[in-house]
C-alpha atoms as a PDB file:
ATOM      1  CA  UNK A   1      19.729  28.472   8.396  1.00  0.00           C
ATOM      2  CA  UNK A   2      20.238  25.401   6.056  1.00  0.00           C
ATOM      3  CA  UNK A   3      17.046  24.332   4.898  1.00  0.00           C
ATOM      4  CA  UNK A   4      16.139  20.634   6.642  1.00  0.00           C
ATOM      5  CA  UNK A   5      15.985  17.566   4.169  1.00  0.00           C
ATOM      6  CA  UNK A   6      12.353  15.712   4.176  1.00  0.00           C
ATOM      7  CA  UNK A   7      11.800  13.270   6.812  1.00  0.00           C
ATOM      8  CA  UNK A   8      11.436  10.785   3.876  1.00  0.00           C
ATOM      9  CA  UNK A   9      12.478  11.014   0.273  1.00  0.00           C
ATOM     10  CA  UNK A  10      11.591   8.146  -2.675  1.00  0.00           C
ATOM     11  CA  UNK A  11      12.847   8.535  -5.905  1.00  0.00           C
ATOM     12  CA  UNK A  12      12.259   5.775  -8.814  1.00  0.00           C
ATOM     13  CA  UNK A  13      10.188   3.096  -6.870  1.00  0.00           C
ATOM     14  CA  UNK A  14       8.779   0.239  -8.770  1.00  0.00           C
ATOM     15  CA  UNK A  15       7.041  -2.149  -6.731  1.00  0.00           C
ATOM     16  CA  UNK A  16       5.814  -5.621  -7.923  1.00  0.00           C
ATOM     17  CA  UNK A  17       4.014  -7.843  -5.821  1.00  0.00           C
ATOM     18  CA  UNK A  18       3.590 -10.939  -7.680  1.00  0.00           C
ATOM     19  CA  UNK A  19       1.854 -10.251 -10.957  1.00  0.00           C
ATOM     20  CA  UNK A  20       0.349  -6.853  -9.595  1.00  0.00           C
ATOM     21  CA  UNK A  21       2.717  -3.771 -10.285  1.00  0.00           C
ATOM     22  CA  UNK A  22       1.862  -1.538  -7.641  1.00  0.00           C
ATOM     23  CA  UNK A  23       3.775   1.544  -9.149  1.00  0.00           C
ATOM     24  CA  UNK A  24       6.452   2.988 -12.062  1.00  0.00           C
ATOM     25  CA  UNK A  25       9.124   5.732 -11.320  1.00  0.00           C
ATOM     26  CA  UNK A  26       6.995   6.893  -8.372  1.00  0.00           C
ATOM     27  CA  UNK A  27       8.742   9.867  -6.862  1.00  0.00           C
ATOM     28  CA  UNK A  28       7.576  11.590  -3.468  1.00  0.00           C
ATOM     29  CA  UNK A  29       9.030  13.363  -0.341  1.00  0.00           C
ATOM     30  CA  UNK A  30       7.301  13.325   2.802  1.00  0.00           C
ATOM     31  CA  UNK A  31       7.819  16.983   5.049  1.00  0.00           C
ATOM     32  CA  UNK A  32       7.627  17.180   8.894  1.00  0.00           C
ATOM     33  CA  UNK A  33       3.804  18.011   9.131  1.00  0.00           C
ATOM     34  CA  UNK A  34       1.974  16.234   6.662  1.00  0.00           C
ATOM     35  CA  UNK A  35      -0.522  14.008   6.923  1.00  0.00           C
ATOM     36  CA  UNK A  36      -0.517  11.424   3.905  1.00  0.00           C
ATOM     37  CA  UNK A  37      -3.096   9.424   2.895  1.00  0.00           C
ATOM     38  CA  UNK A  38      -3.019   6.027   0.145  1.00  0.00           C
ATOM     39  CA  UNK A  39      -6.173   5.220  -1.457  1.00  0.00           C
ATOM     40  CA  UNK A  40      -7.043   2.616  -4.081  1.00  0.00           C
ATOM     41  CA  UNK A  41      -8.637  -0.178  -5.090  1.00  0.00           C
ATOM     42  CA  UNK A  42      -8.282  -3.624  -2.978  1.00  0.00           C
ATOM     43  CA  UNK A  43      -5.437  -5.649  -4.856  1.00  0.00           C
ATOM     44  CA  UNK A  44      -3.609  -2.760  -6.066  1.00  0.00           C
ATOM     45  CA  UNK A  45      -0.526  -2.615  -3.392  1.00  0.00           C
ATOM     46  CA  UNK A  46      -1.436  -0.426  -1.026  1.00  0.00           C
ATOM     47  CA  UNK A  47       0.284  -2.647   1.391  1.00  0.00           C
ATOM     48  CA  UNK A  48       2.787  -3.052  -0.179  1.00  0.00           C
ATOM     49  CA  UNK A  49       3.612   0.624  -0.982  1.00  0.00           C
ATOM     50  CA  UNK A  50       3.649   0.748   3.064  1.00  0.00           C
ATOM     51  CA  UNK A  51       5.652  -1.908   3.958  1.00  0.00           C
ATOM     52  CA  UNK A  52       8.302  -0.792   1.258  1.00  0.00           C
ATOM     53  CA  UNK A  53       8.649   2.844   2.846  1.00  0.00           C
ATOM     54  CA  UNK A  54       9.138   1.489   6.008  1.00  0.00           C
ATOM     55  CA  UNK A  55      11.510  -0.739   4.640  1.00  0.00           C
ATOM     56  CA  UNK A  56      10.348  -4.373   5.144  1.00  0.00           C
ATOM     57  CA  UNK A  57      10.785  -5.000   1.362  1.00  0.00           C
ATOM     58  CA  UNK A  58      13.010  -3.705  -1.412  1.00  0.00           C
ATOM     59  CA  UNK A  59      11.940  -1.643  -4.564  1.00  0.00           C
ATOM     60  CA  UNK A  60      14.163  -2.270  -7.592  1.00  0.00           C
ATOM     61  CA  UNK A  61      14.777  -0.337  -8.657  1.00  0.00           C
ATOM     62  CA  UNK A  62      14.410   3.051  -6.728  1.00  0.00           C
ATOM     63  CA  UNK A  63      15.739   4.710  -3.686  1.00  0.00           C
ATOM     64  CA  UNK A  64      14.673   5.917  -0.409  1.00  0.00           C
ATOM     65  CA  UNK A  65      16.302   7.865   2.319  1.00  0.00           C
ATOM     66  CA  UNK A  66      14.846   8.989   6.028  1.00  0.00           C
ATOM     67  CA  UNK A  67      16.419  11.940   6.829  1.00  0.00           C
ATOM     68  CA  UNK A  68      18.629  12.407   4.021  1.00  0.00           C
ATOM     69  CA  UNK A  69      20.288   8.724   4.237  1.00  0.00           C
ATOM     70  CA  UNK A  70      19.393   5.924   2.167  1.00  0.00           C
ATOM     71  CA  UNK A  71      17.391   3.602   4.228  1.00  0.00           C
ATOM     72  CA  UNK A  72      19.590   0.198   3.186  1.00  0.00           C
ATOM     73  CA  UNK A  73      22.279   1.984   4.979  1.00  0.00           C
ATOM     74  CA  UNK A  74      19.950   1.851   8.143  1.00  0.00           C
ATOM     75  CA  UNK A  75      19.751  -1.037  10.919  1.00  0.00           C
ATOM     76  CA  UNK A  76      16.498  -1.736  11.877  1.00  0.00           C
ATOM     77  CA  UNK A  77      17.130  -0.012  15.166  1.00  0.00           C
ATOM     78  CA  UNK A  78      18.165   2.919  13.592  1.00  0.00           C
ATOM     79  CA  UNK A  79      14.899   3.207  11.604  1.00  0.00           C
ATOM     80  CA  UNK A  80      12.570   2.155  14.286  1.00  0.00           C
ATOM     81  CA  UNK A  81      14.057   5.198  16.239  1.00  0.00           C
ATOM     82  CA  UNK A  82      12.784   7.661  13.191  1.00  0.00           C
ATOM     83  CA  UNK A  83       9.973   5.183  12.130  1.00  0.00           C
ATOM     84  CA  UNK A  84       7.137   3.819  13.458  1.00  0.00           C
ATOM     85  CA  UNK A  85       4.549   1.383  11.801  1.00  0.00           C
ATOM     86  CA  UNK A  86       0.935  -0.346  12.527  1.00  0.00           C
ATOM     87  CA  UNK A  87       0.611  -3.149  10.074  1.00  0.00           C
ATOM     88  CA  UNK A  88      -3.122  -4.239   9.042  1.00  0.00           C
ATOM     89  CA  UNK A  89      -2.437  -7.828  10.789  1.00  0.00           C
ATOM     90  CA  UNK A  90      -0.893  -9.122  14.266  1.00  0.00           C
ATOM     91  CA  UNK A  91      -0.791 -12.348  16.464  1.00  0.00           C
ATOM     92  CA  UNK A  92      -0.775 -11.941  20.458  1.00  0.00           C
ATOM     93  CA  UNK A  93       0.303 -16.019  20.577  1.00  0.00           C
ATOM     94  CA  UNK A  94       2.041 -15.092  24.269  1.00  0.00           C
ATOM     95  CA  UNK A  95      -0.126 -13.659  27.129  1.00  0.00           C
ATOM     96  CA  UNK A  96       1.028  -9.661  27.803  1.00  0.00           C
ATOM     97  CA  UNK A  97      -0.747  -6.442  29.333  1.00  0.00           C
ATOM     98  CA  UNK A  98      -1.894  -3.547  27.753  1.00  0.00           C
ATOM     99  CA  UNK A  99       0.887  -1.834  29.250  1.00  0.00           C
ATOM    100  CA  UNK A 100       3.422  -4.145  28.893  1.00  0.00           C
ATOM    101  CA  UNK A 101       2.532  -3.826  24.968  1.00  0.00           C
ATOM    102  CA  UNK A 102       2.819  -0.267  24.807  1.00  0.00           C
ATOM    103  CA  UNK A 103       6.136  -0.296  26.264  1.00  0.00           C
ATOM    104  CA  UNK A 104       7.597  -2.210  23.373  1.00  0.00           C
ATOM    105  CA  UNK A 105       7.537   1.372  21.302  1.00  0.00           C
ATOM    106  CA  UNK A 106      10.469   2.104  24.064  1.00  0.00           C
ATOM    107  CA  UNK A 107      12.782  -0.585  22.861  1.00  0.00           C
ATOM    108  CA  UNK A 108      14.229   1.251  20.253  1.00  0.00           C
ATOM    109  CA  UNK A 109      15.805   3.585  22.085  1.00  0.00           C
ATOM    110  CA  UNK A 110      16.890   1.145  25.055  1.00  0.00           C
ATOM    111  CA  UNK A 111      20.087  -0.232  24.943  1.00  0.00           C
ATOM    112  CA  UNK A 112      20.439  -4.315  24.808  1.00  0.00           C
ATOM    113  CA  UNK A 113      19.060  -5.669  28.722  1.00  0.00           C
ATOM    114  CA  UNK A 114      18.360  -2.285  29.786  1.00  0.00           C
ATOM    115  CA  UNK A 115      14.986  -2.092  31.643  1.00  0.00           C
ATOM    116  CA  UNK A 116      12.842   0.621  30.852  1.00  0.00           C
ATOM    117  CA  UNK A 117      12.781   3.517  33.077  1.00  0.00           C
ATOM    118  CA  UNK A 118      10.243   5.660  34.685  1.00  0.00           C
ATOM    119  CA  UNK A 119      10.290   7.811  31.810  1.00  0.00           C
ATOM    120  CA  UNK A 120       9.769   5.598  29.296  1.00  0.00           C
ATOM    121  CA  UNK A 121       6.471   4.277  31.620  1.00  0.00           C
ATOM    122  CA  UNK A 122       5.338   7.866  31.811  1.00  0.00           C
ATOM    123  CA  UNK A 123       5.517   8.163  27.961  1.00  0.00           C
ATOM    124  CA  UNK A 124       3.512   4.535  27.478  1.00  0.00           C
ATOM    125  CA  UNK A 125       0.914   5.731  30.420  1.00  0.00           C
ATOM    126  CA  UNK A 126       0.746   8.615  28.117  1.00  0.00           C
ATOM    127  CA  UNK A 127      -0.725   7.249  25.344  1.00  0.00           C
ATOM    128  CA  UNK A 128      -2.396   4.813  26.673  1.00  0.00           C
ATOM    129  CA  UNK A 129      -4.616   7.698  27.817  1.00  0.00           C
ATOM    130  CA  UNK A 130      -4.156   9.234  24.602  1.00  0.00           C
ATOM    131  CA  UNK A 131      -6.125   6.472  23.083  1.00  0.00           C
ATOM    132  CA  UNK A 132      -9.006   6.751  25.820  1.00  0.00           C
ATOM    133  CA  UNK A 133      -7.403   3.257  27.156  1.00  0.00           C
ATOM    134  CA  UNK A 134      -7.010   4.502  30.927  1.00  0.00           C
ATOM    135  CA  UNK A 135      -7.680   1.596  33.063  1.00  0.00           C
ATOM    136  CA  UNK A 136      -6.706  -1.472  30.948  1.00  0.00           C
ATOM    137  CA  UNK A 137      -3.252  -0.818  31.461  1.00  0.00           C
ATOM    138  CA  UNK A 138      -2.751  -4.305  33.131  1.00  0.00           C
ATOM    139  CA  UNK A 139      -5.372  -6.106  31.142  1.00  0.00           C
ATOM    140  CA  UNK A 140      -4.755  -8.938  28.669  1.00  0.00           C
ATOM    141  CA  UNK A 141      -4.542  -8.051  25.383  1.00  0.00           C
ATOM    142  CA  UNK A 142      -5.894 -11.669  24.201  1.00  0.00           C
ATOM    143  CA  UNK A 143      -8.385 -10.642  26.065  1.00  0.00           C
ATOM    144  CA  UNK A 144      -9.417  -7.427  23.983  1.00  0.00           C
ATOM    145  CA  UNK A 145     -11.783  -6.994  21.346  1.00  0.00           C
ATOM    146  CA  UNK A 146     -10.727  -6.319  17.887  1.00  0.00           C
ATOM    147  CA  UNK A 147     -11.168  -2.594  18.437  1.00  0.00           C
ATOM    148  CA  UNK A 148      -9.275  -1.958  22.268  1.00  0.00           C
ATOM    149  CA  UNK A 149      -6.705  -4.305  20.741  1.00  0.00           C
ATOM    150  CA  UNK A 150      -6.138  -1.662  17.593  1.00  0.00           C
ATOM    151  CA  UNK A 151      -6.114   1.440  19.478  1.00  0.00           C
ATOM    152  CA  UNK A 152      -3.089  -0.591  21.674  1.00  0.00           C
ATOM    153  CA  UNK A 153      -1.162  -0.664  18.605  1.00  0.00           C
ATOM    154  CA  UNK A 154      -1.615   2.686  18.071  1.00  0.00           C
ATOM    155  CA  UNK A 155      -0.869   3.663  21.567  1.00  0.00           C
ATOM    156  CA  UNK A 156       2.310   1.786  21.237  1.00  0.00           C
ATOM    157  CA  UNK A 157       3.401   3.802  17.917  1.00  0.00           C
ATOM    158  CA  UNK A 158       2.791   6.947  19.638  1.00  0.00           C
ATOM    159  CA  UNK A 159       5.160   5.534  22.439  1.00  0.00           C
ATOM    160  CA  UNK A 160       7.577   5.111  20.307  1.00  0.00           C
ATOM    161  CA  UNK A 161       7.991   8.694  19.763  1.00  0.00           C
ATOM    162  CA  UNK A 162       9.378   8.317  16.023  1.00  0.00           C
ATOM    163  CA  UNK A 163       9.104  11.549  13.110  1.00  0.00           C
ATOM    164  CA  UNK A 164       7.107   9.213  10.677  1.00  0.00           C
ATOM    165  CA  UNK A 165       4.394   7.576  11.355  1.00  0.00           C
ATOM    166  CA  UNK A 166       3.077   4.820   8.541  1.00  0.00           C
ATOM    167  CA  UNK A 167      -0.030   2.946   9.447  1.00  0.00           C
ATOM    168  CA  UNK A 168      -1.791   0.162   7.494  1.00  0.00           C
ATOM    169  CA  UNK A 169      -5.940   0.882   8.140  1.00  0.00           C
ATOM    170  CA  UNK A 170      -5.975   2.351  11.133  1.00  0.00           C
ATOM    171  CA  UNK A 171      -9.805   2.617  11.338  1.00  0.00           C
ATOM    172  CA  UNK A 172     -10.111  -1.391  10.857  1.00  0.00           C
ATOM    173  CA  UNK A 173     -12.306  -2.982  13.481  1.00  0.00           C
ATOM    174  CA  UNK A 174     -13.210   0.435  15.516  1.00  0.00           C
ATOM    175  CA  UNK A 175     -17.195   2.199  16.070  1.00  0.00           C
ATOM    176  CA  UNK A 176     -17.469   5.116  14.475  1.00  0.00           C
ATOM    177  CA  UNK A 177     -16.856   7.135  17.930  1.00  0.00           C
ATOM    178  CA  UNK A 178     -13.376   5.612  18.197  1.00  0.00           C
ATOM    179  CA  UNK A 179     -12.943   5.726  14.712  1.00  0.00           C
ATOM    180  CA  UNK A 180     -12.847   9.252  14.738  1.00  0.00           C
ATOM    181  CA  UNK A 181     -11.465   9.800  18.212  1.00  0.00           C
ATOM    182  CA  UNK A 182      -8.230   7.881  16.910  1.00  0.00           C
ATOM    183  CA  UNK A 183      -7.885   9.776  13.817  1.00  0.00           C
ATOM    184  CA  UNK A 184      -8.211  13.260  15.803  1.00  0.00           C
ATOM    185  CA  UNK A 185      -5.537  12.054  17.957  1.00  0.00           C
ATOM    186  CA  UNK A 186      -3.419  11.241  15.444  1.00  0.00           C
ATOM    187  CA  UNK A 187      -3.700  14.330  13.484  1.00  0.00           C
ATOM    188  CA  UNK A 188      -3.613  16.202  16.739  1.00  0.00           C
ATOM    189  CA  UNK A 189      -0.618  14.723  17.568  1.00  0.00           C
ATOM    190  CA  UNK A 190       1.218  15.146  14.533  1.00  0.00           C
ATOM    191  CA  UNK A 191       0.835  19.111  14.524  1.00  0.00           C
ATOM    192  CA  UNK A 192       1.265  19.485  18.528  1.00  0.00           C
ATOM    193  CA  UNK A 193       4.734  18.015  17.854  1.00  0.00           C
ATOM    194  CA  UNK A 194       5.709  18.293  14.128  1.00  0.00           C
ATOM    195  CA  UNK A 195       5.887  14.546  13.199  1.00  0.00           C
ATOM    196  CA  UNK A 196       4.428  13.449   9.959  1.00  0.00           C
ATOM    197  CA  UNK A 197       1.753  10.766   8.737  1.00  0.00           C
ATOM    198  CA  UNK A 198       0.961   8.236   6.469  1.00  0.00           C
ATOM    199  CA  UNK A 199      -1.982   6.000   6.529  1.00  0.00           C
ATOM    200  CA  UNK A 200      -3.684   3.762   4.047  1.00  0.00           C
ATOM    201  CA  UNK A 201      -7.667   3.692   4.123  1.00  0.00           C
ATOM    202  CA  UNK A 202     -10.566   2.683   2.347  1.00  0.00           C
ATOM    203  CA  UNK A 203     -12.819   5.709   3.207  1.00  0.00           C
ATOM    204  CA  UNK A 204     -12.469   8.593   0.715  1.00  0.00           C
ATOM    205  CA  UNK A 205     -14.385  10.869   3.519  1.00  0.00           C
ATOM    206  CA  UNK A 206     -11.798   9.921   6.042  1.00  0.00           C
ATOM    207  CA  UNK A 207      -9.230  11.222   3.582  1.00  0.00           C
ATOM    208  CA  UNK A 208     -10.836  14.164   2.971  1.00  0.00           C
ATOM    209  CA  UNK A 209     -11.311  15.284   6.281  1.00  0.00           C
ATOM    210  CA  UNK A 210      -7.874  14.169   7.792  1.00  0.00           C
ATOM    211  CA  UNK A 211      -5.307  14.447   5.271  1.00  0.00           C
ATOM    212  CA  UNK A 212      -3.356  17.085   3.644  1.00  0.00           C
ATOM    213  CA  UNK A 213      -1.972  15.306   0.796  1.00  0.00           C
ATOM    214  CA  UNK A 214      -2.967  12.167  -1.199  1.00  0.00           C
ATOM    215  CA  UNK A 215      -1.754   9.330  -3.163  1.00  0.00           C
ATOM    216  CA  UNK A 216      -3.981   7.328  -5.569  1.00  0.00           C
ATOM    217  CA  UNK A 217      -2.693   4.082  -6.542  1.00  0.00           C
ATOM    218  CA  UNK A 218      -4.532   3.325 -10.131  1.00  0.00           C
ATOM    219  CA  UNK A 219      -3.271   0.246 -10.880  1.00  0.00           C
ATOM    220  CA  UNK A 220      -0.652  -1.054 -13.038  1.00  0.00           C
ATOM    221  CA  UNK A 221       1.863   0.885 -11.704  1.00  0.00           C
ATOM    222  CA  UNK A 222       0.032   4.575 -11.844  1.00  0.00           C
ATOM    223  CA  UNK A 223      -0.243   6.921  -9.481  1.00  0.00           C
ATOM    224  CA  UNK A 224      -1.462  10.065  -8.500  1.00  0.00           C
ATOM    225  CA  UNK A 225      -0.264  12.652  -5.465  1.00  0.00           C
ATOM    226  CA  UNK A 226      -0.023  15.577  -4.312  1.00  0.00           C
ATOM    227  CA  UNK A 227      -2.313  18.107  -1.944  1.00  0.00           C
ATOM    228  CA  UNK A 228      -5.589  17.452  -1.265  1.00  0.00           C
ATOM    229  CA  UNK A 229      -7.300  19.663  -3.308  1.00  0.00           C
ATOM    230  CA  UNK A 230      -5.859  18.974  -5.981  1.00  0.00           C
ATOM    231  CA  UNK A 231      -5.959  15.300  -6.462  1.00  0.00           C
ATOM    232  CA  UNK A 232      -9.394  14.427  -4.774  1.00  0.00           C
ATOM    233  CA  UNK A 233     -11.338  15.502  -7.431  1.00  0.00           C
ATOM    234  CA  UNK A 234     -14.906  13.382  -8.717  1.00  0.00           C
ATOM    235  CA  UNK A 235     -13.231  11.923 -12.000  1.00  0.00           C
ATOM    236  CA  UNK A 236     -10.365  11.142 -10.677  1.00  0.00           C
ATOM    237  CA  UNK A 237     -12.021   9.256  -7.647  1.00  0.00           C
ATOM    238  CA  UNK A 238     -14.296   7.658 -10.350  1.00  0.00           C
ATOM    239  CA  UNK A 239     -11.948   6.414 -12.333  1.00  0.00           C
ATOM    240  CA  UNK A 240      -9.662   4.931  -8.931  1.00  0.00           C
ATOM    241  CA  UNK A 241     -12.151   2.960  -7.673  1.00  0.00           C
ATOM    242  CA  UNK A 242     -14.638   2.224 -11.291  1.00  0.00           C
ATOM    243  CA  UNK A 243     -18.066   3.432  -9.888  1.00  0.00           C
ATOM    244  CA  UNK A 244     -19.776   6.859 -10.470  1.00  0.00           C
ATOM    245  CA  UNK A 245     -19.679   9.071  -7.630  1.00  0.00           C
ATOM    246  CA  UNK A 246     -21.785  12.399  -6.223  1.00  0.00           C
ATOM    247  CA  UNK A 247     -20.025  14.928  -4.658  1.00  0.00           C
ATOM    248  CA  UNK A 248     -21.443  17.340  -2.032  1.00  0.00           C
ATOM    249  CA  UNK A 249     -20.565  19.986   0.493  1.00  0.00           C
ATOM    250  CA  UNK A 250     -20.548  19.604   3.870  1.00  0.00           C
ATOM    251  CA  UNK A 251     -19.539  21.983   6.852  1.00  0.00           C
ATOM    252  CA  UNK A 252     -16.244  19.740   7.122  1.00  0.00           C
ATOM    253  CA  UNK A 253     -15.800  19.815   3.619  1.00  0.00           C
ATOM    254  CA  UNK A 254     -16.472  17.790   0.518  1.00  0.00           C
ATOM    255  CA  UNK A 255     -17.490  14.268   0.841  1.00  0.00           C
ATOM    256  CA  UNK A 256     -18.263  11.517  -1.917  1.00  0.00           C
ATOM    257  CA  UNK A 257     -21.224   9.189  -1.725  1.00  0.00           C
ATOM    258  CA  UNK A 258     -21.503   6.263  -4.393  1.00  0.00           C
ATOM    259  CA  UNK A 259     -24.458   6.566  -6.831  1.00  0.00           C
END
């Protein structure tokens, strides 16, 4: 059988964002599987990295292609069918239920007017429950804290049933229970049904544990990536964020604490 292309493919990227170069020549494909995570320094283009593999910006110059096409060549639609994304920031300015929220990850693959179906309310109830969000399904969402109101958008991705996943801080604004309850679901979800991740976060623990590959964004347009093991290493993490580190062992695996 023909071997499958990777679910994403960049080649060349340089992204600027104002005066900050977020990266040079950076080159990357992205397999059915994986679980990616960004780490760097606040002000170095994290963001912006995400927001430019999803599309929402250009790179110039550089290339990237979902599924083997270039992603200019795209409509929106088309991509939000393969792609999904949680951004760091959103407004609720117009009053709307839980699930009437989650069912906007269906609207991708609806046709223009068409209602969503009983299936499509079956996949939103879904995750809704896959985010521990059973009963709030006809709850406000201005009404939410900062926490229910994350795992919603994250509910909503999953609804949306795409083969990439890109998420801006997932982990912002939720406990430590729920922090690690969405994270589990995510990375449950993405080998129960072969889809692949990429999240930005702060927490080099978080990365650690949940990823499988890594990108380090070092500023003025450097970059590091590759598997896990290879590219979280002390020095390395050191010199990313400028602060001396200690590694140790747990039973999960390594972990970093600052000194």
């Amino acid at each position: 059988m023909p071997e499958l292309p990777p679910l994403l493919k960049c080649t060349g990227l340089d992204i600027d964002v104002g005066n900050v170069i977020v990266t040079r020549g950076l080159e990357f494909t992205i397999e059915t599987g994986q679980c990616w995570c960004v780490l760097g320094r606040n002000g170095v283009g994290k963001t912006t990295l995400l927001h430019t593999l999803a599309g929402l910006r250009a790179s110039t110059p550089g290339s990237i292609e979902l599924n083997a096409i270039p992603l200019h060549q795209l409509s929106r639609r088309q991509v939000a069918q393969k792609m999904g994304v949680v951004l760091q920031h959103y407004e609720d300015n117009f009053p709307a239920t839980v699930l009437e929220t989650v069912l906007q990850g269906r609207h991708p693959h609806l046709h223009n007017w068409q209602w969503e179906s009983a299936e499509d309310h079956r996949i939103a109830m879904q995750a809704i429950a896959q985010l521990g969000l059973n009963g709030y399904e006809a709850r406000n969402i201005q009404t939410l804290s900062g926490g229910e109101r994350q795992r919603v958008s994250i509910a909503t991705l999953l609804a949306q049933e795409t083969e990439l996943l890109l998420l801006d801080e997932p982990t912002n604004h939720l406990d430590l229970h729920h922090r690690m309850q969405v994270l589990e679901t995510l990375l449950s979800h993405n080998r129960k049904t072969n889809r692949a991740v990429v999240m930005v976060l702060h927490d080099i623990n978080l990365a650690a544990r949940f990823a499988d590959h890594v990108l380090l964004l070092l500023g003025k347009g450097e970059s590091r990536l590759g598997k896990k093991e290879q590219i979280l290493e002390t020095a390395a993490l050191e010199r990313l964020y400028g602060h001396p580190l200690t590694r140790i062992e747990t039973p999960r695996g390594p972990a970093w604490f600052p000194q």
